[in-house]
N, C-alpha and C. Protein backbone atom coordinates (compact mmCIF):
# COMPACT_ATOMS: atom_id res chain seq x y z
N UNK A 1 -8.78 19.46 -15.43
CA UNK A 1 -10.19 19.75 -15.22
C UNK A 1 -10.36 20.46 -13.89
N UNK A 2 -11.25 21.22 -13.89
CA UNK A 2 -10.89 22.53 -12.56
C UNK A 2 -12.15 21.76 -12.05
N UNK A 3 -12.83 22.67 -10.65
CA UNK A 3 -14.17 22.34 -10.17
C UNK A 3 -15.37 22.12 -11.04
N UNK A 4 -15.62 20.68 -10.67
CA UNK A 4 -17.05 20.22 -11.84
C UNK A 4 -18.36 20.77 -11.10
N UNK A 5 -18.38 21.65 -11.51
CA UNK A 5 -20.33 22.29 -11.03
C UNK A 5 -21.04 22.12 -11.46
N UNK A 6 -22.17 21.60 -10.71
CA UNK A 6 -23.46 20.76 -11.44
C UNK A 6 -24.00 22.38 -11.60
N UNK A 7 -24.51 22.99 -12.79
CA UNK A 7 -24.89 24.33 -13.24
C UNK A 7 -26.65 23.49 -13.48
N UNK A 8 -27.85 24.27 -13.16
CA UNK A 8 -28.87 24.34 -13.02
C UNK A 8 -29.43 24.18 -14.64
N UNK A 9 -30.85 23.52 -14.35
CA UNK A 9 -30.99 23.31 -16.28
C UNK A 9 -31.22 25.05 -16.61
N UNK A 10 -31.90 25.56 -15.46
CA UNK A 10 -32.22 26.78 -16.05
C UNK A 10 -31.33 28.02 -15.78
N UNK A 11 -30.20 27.70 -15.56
CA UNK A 11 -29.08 28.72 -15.91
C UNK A 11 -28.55 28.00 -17.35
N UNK A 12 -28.49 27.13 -17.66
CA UNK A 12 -28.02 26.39 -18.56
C UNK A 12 -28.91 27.02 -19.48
N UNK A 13 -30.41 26.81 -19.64
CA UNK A 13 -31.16 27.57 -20.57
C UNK A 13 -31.34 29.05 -20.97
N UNK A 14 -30.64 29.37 -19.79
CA UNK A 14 -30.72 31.35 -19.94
C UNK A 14 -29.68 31.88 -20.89
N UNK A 15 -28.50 30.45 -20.40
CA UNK A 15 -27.05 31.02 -21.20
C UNK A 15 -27.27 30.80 -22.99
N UNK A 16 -27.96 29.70 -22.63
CA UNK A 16 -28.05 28.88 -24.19
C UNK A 16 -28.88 30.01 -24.95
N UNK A 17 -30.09 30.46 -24.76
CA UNK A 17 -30.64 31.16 -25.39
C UNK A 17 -30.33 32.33 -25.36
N UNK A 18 -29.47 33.01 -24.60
CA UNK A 18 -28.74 34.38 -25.06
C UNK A 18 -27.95 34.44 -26.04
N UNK A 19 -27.39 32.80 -25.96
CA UNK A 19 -26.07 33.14 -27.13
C UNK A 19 -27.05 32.67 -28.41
N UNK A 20 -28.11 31.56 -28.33
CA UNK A 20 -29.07 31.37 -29.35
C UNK A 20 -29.56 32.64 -30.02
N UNK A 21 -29.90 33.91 -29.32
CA UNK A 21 -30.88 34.98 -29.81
C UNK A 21 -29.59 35.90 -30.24
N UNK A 22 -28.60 35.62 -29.91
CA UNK A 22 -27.45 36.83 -30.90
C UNK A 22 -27.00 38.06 -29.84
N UNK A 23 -27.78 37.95 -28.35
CA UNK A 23 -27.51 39.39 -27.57
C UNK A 23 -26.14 38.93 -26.95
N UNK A 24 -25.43 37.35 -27.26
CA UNK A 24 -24.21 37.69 -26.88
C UNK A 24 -23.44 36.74 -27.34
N UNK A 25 -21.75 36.72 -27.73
CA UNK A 25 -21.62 35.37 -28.32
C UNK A 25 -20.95 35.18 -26.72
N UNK A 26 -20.03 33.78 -27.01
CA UNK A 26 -20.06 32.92 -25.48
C UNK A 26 -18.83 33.50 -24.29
N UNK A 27 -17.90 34.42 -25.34
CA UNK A 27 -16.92 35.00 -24.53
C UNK A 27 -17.68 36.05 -23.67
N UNK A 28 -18.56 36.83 -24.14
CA UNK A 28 -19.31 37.17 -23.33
C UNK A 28 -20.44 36.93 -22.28
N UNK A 29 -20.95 35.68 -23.20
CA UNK A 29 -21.99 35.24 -21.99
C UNK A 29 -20.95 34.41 -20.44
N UNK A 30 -20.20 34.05 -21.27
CA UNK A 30 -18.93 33.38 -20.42
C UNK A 30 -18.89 34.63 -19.06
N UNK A 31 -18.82 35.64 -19.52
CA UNK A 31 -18.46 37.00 -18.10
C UNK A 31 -20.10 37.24 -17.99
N UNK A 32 -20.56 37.18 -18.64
CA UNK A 32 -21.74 37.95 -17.85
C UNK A 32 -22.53 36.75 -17.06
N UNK A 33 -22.83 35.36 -17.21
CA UNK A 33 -23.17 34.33 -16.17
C UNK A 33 -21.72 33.92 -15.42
N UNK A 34 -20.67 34.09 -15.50
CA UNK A 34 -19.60 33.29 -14.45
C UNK A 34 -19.62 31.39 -14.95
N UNK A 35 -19.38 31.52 -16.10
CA UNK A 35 -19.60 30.08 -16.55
C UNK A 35 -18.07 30.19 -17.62
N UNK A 36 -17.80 29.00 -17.62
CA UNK A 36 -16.55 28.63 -18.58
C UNK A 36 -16.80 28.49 -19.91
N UNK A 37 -16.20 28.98 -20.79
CA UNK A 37 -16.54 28.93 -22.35
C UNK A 37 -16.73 27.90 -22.51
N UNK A 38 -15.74 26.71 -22.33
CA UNK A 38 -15.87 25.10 -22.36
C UNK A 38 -17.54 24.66 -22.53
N UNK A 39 -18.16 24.97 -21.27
CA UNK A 39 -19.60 24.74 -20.52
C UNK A 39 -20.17 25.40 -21.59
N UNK A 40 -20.34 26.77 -22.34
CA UNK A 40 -20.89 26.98 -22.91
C UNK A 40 -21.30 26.40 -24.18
N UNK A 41 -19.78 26.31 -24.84
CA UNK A 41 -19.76 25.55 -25.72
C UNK A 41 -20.28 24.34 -25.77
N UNK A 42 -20.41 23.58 -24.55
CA UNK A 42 -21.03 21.69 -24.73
C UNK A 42 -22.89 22.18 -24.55
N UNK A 43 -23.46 22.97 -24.10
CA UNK A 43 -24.37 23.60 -23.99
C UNK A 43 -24.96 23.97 -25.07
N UNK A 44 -24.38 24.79 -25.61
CA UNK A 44 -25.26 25.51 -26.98
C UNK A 44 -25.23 23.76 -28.15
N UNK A 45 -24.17 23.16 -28.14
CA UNK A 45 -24.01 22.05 -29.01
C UNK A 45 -24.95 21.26 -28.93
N UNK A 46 -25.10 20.93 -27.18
CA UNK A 46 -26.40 19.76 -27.17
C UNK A 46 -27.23 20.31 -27.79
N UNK A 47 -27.90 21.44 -27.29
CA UNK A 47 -28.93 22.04 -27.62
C UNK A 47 -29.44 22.12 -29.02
N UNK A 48 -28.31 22.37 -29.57
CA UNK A 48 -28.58 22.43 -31.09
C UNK A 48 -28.71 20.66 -31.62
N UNK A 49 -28.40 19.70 -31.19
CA UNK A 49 -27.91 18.46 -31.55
C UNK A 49 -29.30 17.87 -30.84
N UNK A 50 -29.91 18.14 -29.51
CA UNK A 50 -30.79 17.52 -28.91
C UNK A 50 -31.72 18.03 -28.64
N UNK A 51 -31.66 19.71 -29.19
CA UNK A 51 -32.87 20.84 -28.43
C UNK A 51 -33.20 20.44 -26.93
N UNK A 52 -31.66 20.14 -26.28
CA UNK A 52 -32.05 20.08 -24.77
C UNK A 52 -30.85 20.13 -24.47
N UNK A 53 -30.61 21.16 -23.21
CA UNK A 53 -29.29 21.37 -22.59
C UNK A 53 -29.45 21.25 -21.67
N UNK A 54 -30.32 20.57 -20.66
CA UNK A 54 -29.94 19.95 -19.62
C UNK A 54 -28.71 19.09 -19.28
N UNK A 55 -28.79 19.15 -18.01
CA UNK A 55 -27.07 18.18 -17.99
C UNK A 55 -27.88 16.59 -18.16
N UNK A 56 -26.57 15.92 -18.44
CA UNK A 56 -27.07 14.13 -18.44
C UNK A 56 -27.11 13.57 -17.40
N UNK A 57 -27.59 12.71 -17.11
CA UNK A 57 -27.76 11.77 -16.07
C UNK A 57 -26.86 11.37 -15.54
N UNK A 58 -26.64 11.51 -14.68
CA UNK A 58 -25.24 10.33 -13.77
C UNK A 58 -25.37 8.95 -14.15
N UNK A 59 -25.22 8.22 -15.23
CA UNK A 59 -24.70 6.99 -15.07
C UNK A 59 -24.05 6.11 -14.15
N UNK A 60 -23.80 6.98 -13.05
CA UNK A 60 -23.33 5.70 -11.79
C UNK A 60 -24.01 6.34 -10.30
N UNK A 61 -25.02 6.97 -10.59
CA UNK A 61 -25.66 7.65 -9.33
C UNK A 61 -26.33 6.78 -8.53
N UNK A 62 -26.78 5.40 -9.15
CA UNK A 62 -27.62 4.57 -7.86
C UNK A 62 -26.45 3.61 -7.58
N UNK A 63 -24.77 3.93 -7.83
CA UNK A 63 -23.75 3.05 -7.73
C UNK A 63 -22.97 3.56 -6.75
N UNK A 64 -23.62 4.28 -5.62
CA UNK A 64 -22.69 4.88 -4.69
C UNK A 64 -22.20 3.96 -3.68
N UNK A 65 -22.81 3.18 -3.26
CA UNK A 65 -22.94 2.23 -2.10
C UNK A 65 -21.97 1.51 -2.99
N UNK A 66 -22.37 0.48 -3.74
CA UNK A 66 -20.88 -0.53 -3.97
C UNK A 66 -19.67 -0.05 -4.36
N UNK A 67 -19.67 1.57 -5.34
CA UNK A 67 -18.50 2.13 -5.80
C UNK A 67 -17.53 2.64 -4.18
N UNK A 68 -18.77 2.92 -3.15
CA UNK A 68 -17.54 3.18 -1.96
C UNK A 68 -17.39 1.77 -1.33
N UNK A 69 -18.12 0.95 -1.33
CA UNK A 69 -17.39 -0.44 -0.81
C UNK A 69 -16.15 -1.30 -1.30
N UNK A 70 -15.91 -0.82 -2.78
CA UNK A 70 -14.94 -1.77 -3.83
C UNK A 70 -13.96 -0.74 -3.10
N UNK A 71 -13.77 0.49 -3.22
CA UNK A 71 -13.40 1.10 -2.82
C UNK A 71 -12.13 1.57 -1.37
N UNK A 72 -12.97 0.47 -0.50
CA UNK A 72 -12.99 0.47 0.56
C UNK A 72 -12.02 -0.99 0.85
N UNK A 73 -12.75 -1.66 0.11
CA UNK A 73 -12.08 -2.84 -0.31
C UNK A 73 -11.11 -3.11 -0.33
N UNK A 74 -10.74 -2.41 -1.40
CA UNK A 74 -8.99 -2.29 -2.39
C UNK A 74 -8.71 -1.19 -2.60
N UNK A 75 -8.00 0.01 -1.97
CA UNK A 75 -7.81 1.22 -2.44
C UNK A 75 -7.09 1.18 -3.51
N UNK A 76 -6.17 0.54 -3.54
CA UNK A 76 -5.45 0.53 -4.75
C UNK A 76 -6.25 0.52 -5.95
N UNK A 77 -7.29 -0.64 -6.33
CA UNK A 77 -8.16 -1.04 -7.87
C UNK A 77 -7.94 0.08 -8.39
N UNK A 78 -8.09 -0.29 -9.69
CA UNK A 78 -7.36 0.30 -10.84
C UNK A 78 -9.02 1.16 -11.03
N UNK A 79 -8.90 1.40 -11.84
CA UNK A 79 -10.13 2.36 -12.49
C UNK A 79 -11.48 1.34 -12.97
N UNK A 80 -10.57 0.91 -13.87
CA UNK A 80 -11.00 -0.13 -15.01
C UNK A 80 -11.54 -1.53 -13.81
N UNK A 81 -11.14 -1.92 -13.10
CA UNK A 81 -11.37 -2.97 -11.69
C UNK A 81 -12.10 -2.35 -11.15
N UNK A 82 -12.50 -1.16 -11.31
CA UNK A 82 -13.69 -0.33 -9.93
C UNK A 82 -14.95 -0.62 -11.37
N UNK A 83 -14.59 -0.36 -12.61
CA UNK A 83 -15.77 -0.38 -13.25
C UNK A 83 -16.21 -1.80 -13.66
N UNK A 84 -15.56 -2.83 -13.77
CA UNK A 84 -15.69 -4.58 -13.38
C UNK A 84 -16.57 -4.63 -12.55
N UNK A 85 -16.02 -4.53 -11.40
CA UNK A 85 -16.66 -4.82 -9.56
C UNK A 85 -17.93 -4.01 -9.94
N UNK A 86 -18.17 -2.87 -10.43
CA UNK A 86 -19.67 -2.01 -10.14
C UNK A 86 -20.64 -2.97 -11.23
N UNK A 87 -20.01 -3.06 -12.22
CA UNK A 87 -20.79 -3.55 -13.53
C UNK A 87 -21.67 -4.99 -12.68
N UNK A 88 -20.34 -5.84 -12.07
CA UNK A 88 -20.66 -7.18 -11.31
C UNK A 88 -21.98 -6.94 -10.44
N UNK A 89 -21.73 -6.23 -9.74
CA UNK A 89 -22.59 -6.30 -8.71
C UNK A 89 -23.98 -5.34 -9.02
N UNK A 90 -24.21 -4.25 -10.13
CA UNK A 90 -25.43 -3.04 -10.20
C UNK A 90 -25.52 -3.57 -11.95
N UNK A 91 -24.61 -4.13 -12.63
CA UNK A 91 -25.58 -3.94 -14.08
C UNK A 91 -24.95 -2.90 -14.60
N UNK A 92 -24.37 -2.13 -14.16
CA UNK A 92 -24.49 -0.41 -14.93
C UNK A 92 -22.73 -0.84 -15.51
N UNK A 93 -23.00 -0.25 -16.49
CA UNK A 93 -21.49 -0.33 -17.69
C UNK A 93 -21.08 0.72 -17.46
N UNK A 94 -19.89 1.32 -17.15
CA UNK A 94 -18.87 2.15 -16.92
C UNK A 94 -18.14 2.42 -17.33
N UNK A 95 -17.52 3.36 -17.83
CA UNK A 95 -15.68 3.29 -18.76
C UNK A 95 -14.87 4.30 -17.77
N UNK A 96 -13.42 4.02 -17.45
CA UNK A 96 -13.05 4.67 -16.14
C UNK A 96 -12.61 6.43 -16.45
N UNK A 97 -12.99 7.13 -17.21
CA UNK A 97 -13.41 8.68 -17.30
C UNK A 97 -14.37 8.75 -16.37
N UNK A 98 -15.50 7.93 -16.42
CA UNK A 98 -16.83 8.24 -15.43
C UNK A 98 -16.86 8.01 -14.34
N UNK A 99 -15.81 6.91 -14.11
CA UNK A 99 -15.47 6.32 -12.77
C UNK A 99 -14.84 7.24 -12.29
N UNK A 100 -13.89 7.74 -12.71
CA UNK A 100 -12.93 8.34 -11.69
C UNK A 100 -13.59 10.46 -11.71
N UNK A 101 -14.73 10.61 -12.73
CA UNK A 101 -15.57 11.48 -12.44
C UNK A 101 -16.37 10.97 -10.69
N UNK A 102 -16.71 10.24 -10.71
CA UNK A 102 -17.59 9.86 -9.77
C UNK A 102 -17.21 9.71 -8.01
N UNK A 103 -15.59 9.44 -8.62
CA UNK A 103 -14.82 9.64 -7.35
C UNK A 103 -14.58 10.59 -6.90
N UNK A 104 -14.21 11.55 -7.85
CA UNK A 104 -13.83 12.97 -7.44
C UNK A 104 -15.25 13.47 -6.68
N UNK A 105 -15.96 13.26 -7.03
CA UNK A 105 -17.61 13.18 -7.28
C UNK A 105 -18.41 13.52 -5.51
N UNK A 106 -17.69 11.46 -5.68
CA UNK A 106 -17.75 11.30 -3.60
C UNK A 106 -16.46 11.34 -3.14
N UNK A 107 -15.69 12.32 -3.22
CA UNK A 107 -14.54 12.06 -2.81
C UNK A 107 -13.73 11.66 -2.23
N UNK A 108 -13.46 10.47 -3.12
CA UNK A 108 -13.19 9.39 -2.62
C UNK A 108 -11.82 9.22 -2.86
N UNK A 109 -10.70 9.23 -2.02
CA UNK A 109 -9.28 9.29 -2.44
C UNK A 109 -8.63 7.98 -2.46
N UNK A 110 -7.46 8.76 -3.70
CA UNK A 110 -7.22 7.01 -4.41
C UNK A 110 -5.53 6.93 -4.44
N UNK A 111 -5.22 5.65 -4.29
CA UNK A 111 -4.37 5.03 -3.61
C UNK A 111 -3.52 5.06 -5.32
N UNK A 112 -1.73 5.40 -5.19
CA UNK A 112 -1.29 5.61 -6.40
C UNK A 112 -0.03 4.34 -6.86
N UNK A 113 -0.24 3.50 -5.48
CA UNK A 113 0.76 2.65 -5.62
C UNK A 113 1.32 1.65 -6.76
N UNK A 114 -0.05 1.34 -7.74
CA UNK A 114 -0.02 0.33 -8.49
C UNK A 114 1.44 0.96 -9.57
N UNK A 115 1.44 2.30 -9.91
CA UNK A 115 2.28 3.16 -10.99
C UNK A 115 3.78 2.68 -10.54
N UNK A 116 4.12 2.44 -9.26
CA UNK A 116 5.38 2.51 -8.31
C UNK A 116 6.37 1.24 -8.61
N UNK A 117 7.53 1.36 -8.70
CA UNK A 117 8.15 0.20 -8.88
C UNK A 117 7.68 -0.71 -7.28
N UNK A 118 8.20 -2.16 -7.01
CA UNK A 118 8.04 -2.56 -5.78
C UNK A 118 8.73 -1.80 -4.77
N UNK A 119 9.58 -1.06 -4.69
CA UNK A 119 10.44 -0.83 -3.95
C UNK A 119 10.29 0.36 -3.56
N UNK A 120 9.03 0.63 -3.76
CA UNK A 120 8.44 2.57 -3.41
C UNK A 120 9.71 3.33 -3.70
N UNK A 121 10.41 3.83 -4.21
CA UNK A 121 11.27 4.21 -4.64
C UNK A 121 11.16 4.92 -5.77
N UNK A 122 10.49 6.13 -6.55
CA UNK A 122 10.24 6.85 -7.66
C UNK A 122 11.88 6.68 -8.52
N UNK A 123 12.36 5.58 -9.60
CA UNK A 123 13.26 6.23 -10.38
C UNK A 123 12.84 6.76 -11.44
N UNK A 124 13.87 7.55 -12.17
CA UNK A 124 14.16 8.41 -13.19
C UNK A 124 14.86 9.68 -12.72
């Protein structure tokens, strides 16, 4: 996954309805806004699925404060232990795709030790 850019509802709506009205399909709207086919593609889909292509809500946006304290905590916690600890303390349900969106997010750097034999020592 390359740089996540929060893209504007109303660039989001300019793209959607160009490729909606036929003046371009997405490989092109892709070059002519500077947007990733990917983006386009989840775009025109909502739209058609929700008649709204706005982006979604951050699901862990009022979870900044405890997600950098657990954080802070235990660098190591696992993903799945950062979305426990947030759930514990804010209510908000998490699955660790969103979590570790959210880190990248506040960039928040994460500790890789748990993968490691004891002996820090990478075999294979």
């Amino acid at each position: 996954m390359g740089d996540m850019k929060a893209y504007s509802t109303d660039l989001r709506e300019r793209v959607v309805a160009s490729v909606e009205r036929g003046e371009c399909n997405i490989p092109a709207a892709a070059r002519r806004y500077k947007v990733s086919e990917p983006s386009i593609e989840r775009w025109v889909a909502r739209q058609r699925r929700t008649g709204n292509c706005a982006p979604l809500p951050r699901k862990l946006a009022g979870a900044e404060v405890v997600i950098r304290a657990a954080v802070k905590a235990q660098a190591d916690a696992t993903l799945q232990e950062l979305c426990e600890r947030v759930e514990k303390k804010t209510k908000i349900k998490s699955d660790p795709s969103m979590m570790y969106r959210e880190l990248v997010r506040l960039k928040l750097p994460r500790k890789k030790s748990r993968s490691m034999p004891v002996s820090g020592i990478r075999r294979g």
